[in-house]
Protein backbone atom coordinates (compact mmCIF):
# COMPACT_ATOMS: atom_id res chain seq x y z
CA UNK A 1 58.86 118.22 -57.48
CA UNK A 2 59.28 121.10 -60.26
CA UNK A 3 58.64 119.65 -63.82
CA UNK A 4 60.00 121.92 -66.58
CA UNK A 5 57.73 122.21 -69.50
CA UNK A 6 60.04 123.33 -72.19
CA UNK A 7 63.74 122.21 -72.64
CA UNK A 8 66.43 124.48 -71.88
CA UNK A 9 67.65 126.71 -75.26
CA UNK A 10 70.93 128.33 -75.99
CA UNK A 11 71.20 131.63 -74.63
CA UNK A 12 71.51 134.50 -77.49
CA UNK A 13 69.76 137.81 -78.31
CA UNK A 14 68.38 139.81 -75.99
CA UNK A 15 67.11 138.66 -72.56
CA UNK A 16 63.63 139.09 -70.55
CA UNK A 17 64.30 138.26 -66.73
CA UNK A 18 61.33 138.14 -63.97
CA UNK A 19 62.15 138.59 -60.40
CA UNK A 20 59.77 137.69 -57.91
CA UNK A 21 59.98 138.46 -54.72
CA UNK A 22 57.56 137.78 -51.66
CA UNK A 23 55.51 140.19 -49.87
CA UNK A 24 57.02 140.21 -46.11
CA UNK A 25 57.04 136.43 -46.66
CA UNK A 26 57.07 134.94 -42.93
CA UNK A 27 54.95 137.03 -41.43
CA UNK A 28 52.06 136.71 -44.43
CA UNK A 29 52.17 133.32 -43.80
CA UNK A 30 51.90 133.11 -40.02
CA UNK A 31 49.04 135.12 -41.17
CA UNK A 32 47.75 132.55 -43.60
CA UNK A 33 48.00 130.14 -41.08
CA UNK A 34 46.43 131.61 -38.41
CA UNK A 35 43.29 134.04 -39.82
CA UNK A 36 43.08 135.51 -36.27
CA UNK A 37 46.32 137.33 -36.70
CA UNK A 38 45.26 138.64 -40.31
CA UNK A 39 45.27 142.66 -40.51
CA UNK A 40 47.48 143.08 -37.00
CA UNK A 41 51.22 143.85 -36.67
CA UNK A 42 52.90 140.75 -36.50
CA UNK A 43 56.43 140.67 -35.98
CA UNK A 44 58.54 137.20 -36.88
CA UNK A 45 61.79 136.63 -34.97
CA UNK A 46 61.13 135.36 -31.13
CA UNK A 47 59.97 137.03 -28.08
CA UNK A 48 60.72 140.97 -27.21
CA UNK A 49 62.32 140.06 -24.03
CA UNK A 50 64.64 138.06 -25.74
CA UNK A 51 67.77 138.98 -27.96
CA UNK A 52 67.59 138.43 -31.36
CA UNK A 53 66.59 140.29 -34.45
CA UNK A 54 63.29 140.84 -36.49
CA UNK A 55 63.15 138.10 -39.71
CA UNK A 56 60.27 139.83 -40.66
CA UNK A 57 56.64 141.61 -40.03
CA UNK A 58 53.97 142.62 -41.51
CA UNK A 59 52.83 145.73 -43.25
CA UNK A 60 51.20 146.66 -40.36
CA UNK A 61 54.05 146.65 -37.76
CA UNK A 62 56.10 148.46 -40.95
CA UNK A 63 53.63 151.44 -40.25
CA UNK A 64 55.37 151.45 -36.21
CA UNK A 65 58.98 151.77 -37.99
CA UNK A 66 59.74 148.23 -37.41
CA UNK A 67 62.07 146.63 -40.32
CA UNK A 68 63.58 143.36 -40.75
CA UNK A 69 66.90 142.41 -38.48
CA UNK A 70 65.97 145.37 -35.81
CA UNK A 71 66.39 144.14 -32.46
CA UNK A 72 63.33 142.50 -30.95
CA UNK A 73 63.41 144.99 -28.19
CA UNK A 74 63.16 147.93 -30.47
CA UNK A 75 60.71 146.60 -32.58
CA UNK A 76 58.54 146.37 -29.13
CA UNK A 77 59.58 149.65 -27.84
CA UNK A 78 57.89 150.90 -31.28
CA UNK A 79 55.12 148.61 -31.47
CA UNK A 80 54.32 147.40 -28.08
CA UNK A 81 51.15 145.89 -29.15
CA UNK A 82 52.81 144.03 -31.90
CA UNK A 83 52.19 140.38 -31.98
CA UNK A 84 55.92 138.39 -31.42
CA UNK A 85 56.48 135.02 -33.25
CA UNK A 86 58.75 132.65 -33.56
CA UNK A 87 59.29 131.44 -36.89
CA UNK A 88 58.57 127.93 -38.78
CA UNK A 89 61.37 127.30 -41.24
CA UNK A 90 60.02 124.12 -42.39
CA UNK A 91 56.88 125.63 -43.32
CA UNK A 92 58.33 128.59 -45.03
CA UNK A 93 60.46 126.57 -46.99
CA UNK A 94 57.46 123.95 -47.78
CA UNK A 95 55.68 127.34 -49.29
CA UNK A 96 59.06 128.37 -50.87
CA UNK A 97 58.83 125.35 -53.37
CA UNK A 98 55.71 125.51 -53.85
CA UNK A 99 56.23 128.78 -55.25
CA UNK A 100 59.49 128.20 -57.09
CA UNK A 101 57.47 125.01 -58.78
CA UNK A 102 54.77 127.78 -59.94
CA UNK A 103 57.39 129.45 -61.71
CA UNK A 104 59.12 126.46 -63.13
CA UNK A 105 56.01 126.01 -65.18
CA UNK A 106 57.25 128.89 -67.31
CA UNK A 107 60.45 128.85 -68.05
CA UNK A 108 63.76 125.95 -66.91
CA UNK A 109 65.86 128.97 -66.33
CA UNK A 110 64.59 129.61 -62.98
CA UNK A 111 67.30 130.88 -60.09
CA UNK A 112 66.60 130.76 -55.96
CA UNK A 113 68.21 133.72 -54.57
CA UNK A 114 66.41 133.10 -51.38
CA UNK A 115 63.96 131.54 -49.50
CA UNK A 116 61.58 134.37 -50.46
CA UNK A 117 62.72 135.56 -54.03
CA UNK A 118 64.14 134.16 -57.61
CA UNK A 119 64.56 135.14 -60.62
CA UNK A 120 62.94 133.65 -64.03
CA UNK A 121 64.43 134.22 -67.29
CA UNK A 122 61.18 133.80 -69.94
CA UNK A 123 63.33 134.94 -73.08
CA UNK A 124 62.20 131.97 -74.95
CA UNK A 125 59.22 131.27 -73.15
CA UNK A 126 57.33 134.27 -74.75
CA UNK A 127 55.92 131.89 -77.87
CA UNK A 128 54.23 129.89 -75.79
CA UNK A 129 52.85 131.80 -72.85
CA UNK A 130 52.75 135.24 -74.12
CA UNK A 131 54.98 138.25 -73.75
CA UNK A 132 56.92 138.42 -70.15
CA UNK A 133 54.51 141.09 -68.32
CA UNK A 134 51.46 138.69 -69.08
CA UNK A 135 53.68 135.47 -67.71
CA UNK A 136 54.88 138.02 -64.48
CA UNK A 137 50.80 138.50 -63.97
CA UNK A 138 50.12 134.86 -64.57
CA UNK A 139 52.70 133.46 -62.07
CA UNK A 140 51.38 136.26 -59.15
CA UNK A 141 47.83 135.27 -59.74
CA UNK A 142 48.51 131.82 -59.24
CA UNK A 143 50.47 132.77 -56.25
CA UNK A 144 47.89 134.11 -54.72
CA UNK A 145 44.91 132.14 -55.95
CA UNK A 146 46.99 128.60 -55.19
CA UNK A 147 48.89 129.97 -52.15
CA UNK A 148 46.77 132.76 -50.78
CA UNK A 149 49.96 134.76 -50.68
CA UNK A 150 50.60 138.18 -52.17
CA UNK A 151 54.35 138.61 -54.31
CA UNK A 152 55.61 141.67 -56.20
CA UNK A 153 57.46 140.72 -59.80
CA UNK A 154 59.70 143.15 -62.18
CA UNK A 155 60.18 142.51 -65.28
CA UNK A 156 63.58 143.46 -66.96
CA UNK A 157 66.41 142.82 -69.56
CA UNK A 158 68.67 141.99 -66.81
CA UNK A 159 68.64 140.78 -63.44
CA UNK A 160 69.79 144.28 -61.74
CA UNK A 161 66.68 146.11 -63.42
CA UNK A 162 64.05 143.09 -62.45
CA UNK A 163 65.28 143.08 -58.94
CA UNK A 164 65.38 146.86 -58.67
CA UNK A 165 61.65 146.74 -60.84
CA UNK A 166 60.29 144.44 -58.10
CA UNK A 167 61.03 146.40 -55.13
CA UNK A 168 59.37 149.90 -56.43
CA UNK A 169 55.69 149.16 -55.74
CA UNK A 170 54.90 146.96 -52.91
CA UNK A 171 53.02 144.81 -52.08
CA UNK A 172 51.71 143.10 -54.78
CA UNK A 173 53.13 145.11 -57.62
CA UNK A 174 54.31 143.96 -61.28
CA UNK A 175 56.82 147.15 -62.53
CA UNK A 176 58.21 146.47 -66.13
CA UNK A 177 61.42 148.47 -67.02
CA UNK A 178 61.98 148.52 -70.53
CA UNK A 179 65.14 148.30 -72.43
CA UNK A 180 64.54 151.92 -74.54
CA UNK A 181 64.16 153.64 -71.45
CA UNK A 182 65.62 152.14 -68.30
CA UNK A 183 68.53 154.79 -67.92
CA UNK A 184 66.09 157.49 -67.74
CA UNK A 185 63.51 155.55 -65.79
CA UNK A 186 66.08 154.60 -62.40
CA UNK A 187 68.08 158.22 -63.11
CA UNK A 188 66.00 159.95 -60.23
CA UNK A 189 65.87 156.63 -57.70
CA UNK A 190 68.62 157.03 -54.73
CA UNK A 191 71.95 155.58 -54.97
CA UNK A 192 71.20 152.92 -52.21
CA UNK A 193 69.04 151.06 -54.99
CA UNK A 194 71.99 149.88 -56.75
CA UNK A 195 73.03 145.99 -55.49
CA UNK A 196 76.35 146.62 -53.14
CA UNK A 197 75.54 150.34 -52.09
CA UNK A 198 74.80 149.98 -48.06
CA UNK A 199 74.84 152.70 -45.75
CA UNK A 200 78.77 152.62 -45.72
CA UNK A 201 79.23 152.84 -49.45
CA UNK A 202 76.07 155.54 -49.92
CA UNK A 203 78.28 157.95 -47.58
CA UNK A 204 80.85 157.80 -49.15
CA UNK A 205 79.58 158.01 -52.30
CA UNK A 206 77.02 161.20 -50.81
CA UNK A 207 80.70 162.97 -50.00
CA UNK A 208 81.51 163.05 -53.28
CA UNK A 209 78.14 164.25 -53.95
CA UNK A 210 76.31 161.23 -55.53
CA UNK A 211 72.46 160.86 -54.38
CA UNK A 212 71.08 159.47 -56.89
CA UNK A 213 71.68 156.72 -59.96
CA UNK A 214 71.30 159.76 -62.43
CA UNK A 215 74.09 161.59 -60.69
CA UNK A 216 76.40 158.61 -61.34
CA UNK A 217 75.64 157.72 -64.91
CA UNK A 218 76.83 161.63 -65.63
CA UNK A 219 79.98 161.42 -63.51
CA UNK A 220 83.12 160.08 -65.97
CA UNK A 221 83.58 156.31 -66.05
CA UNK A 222 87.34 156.80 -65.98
CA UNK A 223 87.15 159.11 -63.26
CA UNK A 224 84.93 157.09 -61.21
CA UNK A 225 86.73 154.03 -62.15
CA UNK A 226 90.32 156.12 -60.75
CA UNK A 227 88.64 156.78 -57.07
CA UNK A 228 86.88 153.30 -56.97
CA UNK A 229 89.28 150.55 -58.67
CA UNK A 230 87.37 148.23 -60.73
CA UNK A 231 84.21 148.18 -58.53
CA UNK A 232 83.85 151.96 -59.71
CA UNK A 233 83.13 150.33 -63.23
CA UNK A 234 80.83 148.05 -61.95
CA UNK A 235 79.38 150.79 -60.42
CA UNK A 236 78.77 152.61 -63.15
CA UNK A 237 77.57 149.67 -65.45
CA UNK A 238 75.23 149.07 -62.83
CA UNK A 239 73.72 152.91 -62.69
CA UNK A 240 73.51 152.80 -66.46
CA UNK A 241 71.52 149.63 -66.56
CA UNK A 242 73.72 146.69 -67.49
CA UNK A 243 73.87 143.61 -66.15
CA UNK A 244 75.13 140.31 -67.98
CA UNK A 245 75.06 137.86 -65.40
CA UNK A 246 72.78 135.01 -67.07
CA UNK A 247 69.88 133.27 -64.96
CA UNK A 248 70.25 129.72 -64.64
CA UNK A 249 69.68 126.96 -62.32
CA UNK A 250 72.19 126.27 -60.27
CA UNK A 251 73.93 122.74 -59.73
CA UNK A 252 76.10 123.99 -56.75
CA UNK A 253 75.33 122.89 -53.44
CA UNK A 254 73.73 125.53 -51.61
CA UNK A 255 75.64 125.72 -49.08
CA UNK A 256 79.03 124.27 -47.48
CA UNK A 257 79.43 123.36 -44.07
CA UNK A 258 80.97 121.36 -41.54
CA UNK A 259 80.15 119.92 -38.11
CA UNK A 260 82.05 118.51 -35.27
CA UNK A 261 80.47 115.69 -32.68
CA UNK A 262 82.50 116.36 -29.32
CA UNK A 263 83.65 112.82 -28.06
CA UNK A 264 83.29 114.12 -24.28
CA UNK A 265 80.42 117.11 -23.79
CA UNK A 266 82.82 119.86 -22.81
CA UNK A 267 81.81 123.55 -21.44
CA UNK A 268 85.01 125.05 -21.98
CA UNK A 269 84.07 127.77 -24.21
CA UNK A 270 87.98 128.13 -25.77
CA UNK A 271 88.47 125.10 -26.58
CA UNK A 272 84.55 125.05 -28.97
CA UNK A 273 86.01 128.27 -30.21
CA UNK A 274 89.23 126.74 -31.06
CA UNK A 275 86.92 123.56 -33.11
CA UNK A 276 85.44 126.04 -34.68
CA UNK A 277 87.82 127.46 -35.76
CA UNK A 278 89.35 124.20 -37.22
CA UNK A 279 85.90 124.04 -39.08
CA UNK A 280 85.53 127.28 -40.88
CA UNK A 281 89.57 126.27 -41.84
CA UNK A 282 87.63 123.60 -43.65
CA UNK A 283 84.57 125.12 -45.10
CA UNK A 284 86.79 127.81 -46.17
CA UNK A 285 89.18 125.58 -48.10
CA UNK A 286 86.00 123.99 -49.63
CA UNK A 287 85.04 127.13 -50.90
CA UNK A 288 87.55 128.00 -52.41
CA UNK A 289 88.04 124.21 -54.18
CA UNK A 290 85.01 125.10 -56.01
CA UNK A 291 85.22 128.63 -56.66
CA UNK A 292 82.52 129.96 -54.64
CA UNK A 293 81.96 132.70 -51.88
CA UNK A 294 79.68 132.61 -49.63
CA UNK A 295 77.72 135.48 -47.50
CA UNK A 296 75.43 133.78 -44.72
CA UNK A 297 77.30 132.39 -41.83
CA UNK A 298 75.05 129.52 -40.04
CA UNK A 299 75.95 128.54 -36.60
CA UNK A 300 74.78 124.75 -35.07
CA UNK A 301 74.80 124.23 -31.36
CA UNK A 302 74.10 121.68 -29.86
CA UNK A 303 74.36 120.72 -26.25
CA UNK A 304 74.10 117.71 -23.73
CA UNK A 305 70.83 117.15 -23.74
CA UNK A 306 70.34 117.62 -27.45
CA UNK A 307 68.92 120.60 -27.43
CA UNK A 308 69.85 122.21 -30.82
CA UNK A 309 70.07 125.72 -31.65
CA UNK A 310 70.67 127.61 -35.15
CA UNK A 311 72.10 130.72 -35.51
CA UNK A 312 72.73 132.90 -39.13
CA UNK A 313 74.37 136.17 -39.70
CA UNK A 314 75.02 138.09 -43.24
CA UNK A 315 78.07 139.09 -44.00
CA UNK A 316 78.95 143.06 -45.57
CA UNK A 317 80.14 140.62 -48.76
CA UNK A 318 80.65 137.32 -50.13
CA UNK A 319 83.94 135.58 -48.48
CA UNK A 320 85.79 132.55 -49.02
CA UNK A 321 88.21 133.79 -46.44
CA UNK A 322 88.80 131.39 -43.17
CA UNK A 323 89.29 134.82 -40.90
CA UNK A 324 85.75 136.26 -42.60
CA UNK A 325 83.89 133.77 -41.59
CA UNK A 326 85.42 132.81 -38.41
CA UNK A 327 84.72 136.50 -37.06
CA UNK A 328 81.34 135.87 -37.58
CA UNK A 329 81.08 132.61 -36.62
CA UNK A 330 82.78 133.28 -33.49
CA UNK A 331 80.69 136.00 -32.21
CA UNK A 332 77.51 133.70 -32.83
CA UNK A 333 79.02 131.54 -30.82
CA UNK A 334 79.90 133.86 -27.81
CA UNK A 335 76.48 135.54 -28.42
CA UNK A 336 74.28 132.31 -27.71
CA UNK A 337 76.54 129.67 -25.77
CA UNK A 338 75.10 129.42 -22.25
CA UNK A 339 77.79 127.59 -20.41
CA UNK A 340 75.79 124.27 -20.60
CA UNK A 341 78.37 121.43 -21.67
CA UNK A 342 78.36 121.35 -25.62
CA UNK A 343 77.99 117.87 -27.51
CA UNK A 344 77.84 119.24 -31.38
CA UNK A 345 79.35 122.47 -33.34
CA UNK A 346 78.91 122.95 -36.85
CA UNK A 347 79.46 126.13 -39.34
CA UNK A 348 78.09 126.56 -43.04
CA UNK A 349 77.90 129.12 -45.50
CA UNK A 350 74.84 129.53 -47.51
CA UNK A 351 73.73 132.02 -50.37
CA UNK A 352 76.89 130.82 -52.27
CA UNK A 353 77.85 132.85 -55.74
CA UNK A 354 81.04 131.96 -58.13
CA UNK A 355 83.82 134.12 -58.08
CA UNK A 356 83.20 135.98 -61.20
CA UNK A 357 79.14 137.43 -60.41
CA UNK A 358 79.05 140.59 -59.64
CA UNK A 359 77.13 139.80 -56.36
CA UNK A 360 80.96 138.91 -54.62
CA UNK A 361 81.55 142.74 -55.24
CA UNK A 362 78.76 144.19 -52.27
CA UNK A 363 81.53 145.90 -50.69
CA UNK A 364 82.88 148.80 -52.83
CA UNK A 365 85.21 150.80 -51.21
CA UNK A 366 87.54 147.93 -49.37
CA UNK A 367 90.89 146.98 -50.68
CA UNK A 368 91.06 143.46 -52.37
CA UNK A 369 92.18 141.19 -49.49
CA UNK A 370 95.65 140.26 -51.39
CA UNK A 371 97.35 139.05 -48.30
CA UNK A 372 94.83 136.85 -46.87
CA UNK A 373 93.93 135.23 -50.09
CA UNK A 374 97.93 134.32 -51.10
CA UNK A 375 98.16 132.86 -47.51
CA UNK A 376 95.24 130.84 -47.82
CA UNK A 377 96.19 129.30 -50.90
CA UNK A 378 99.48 128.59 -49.60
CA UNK A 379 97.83 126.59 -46.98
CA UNK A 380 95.13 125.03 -49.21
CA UNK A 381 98.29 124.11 -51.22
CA UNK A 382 100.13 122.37 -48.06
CA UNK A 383 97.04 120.67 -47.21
CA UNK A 384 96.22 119.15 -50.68
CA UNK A 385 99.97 117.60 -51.02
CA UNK A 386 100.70 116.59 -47.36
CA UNK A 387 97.30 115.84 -45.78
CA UNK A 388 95.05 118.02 -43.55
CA UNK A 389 96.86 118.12 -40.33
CA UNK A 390 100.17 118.91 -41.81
CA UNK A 391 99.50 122.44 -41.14
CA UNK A 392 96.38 124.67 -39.16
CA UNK A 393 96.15 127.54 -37.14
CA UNK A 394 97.63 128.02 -33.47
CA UNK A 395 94.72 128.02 -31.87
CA UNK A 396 92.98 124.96 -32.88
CA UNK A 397 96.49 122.94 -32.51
CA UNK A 398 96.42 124.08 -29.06
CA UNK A 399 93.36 122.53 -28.44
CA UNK A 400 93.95 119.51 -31.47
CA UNK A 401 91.81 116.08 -29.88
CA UNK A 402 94.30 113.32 -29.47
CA UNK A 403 94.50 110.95 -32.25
C-alpha cells in the first residue's frame, strides 16, 4: 500500500511534473520472468494464428517493424521467429503498484494514466529530495534496481512537455525540457507529437501545410482558431508549450461498468446485443452523472460453462455518449461471440477524464456532437424523474426480460 511521505500543499507558483513511463512494459516483464526469453523478440498479445492485436513486444521484435495493436498475423508475417505470448494482467498490474508506490515516496501528487505510465508532480518536493531531474533519476534507479525493469521519465513544467520529454529517448531515458526554452526545443519535432494529433488529424493538418510543432506556433492563433473551432486554440496552446491541467490523485472510480447475469443461457446473438445495449444505456447515463468520459471500451463474456473472456478497444476520443460506446461494444461482441449459449455480458469504460481536461479533446477536426448529447440528457432527465424503464431504446424493449 503507497504511504505518502509529505502532506499534500496548495498548488501555486510554478509547477515541476515527472512522467514516467515504462519501457515496452509487458513484454520486459515476461522477460523478467522468464531469463530464457531475455534479448529475443517477444511479442505480447496471443498466438499468430489467432486474431487479436499486439499489447506489446520487445525492442527486439520493434527492429522487425512490429508495434503495439498490429494484428498478430502481421506481426508474424514480419517476425516469424518472434516469440508469441499471452499476457498476465494480474502480474502486470502487481508490478504496476509496485512502481506507482516507488513514486509515491516522492511526492502525494502522483496520477495513473495507465497501467504502464503516471505522472508525478515534485513542485514542493524539491526541499527535501533535491531538484526534479535528481528525483526523475532516483525513482528510475530504484525501478530498476528494486524491479529489474527499465522506465524512461521527462521532466517538465506541465504535463504535455513531461509526457512529450519521456517519449524522445527510449529506453531508459530521463529528457528535461525547461521552461526558458521549451518552444524552441519541440519547434522542429513532427506534429503527431502533440496529445490528440493521430493520423486523421496530422493529414489534415499536413494539407494545410503543418509538419511540424514549429510550423504551428507561427501560424495565427485566430486564424487557426477560425478553421479549427476551439480545439484550434488548444492546438495551438499545446504547440507553444502550455498546459494547465494540475496532477493530482484521483478519487474517481476508474472505471464504470455494468454487467448482466442471463436468467436462461441463451445463444441468440440479437437478443445479447440488444442487453448490451440496455447496458452501455446505463454506463453511459453514469457517466455522464458524474461528469466523466471515458475512452477504453471493456467487453465481459461469459458463457455456459463459465468460461470468461475480456475484450478492450480504444476509442478515437473520450465519450460519454450511449451510441459511442455501443458501436464499439457491439463489434467486440460480434468479433469474439462463438455461438456457444451466453450466461454473463458486461460493458465498462476505463481511462475515465472529467469533462473539462483537455484529454476529452483527442479528436480535432469533428463537430461537437450537439444532437446526441441534448437527446441523451433528455433521456437521463426522463429516467431520473420517472424511473429507469420509463423510457430505453427500441431495440432492447424488443428484447426487455419479463418482469
Amino acid at each position: 500500500m503507497r504511504q505518502n511521505k509529505i502532506s499534500r500543499p496548495p498548488c501555486c507558483g510554478p509547477r515541476v511534473i515527472i512522467h514516467l513511463d515504462m519501457d515496452a512494459f509487458f513484454a520486459a516483464v515476461e522477460q523478467l520472468d522468464f531469463p530464457e526469453l531475455r534479448g529475443k523478440p517477444v511479442i505480447v498479445g496471443g498466438a499468430p494464428n489467432e486474431r487479436g492485436v499486439v499489447s506489446t513486444c520487445s525492442y527486439e521484435a520493434r527492429k522487425f517493424g512490429v508495434r503495439s495493436a498490429m494484428s498478430l498475423t502481421e506481426a508474424y508475417r514480419r517476425c516469424p521467429q518472434g516469440i508469441f505470448v499471452r499476457g498476465r494482467g494480474a502480474r502486470y498490474r502487481t508490478i504496476s503498484e509496485q512502481v506507482l508506490d516507488i513514486m509515491a515516496a516522492y511526492s502525494p501528487l502522483l496520477e495513473p494514466v495507465s497501467i504502464d505510465e503516471a505522472f508525478l508532480d515534485v513542485t514542493h518536493s524539491q526541499n527535501l529530495f533535491g531538484e526534479a531531474p535528481v528525483i526523475a533519476r532516483t525513482i528510475q534507479a530504484r525501478v530498476k534496481n528494486e524491479l529489474g525493469l527499465s522506465c524512461s521519465l521527462g521532466v517538465a513544467p506541465n504535463k504535455f512537455l513531461a509526457k512529450l520529454a519521456s517519449d524522445l529517448k527510449k529506453p531508459g531515458g530521463l529528457v528535461v525540457i525547461e521552461r526558458d526554452t521549451a518552444r524552441e526545443t519541440i519547434a522542429p519535432l513532427s506534429i503527431e507529437r502533440i496529445w490528440g494529433v493521430g493520423p486523421k488529424t496530422a493529414e489534415q493538418l499536413h494539407r494545410q501545410g503543418l509538419m511540424t510543432i514549429g510550423d504551428i506556433q507561427n501560424c495565427d492563433p485566430a486564424l487557426l482558431a477560425r478553421r479549427l473551432g476551439v480545439h484550434g486554440h488548444d492546438l495551438y496552446r499545446l504547440a507553444c508549450g502550455e498546459d494547465d491541467r494540475p496532477v493530482a490523485n484521483r478519487e474517481d472510480p476508474k472505471s464504470v461498468g455494468h454487467e448482466h447475469t442471463f436468467d436462461i443461457d441463451t445463444a441468440d446473438l440479437e437478443a445479447v446485443k440488444s442487453t448490451l445495449l440496455s447496458l452501455v444505456a446505463k454506463v453511459g447515463r453514469r457517466l455522464r452523472k458524474k461528469k466523466l468520459r471515458g475512452k477504453v471500451v471493456q467487453l465481459k463474456l461469459r458463457y455456459l460453462d463459465f468460461t470468461t473472456y475480456t475484450r478492450q478497444c480504444a476509442l478515437n476520443a473520450h465519450t460519454d455518449l450511449d451510441h459511442d460506446i455501443y458501436r464499439v461494444a457491439v463489434k467486440l461482441l460480434c468479433d469474439h461471440f462463438d455461438g456457444r449459449p451466453v450466461r454473463l455480458i458486461g460493458v465498462s469504460m476505463a481511462q475515465l477524464c472529467g469533462l473539462g481536461e483537455a484529454a476529452a479533446q483527442l479528436s480535432l477536426f469533428d463537430a461537437p456532437p450537439e444532437k446526441a448529447q441534448k437527446l441523451a440528457r433528455v433521456m437521463d432527465a426522463i429516467k431520473e424523474k420517472h424511473g429507469e424503464k420509463s423510457i430505453t431504446y427500441a431495440k432492447v424493449k424488443e428484447y426487455e426480460d419479463e418482469p
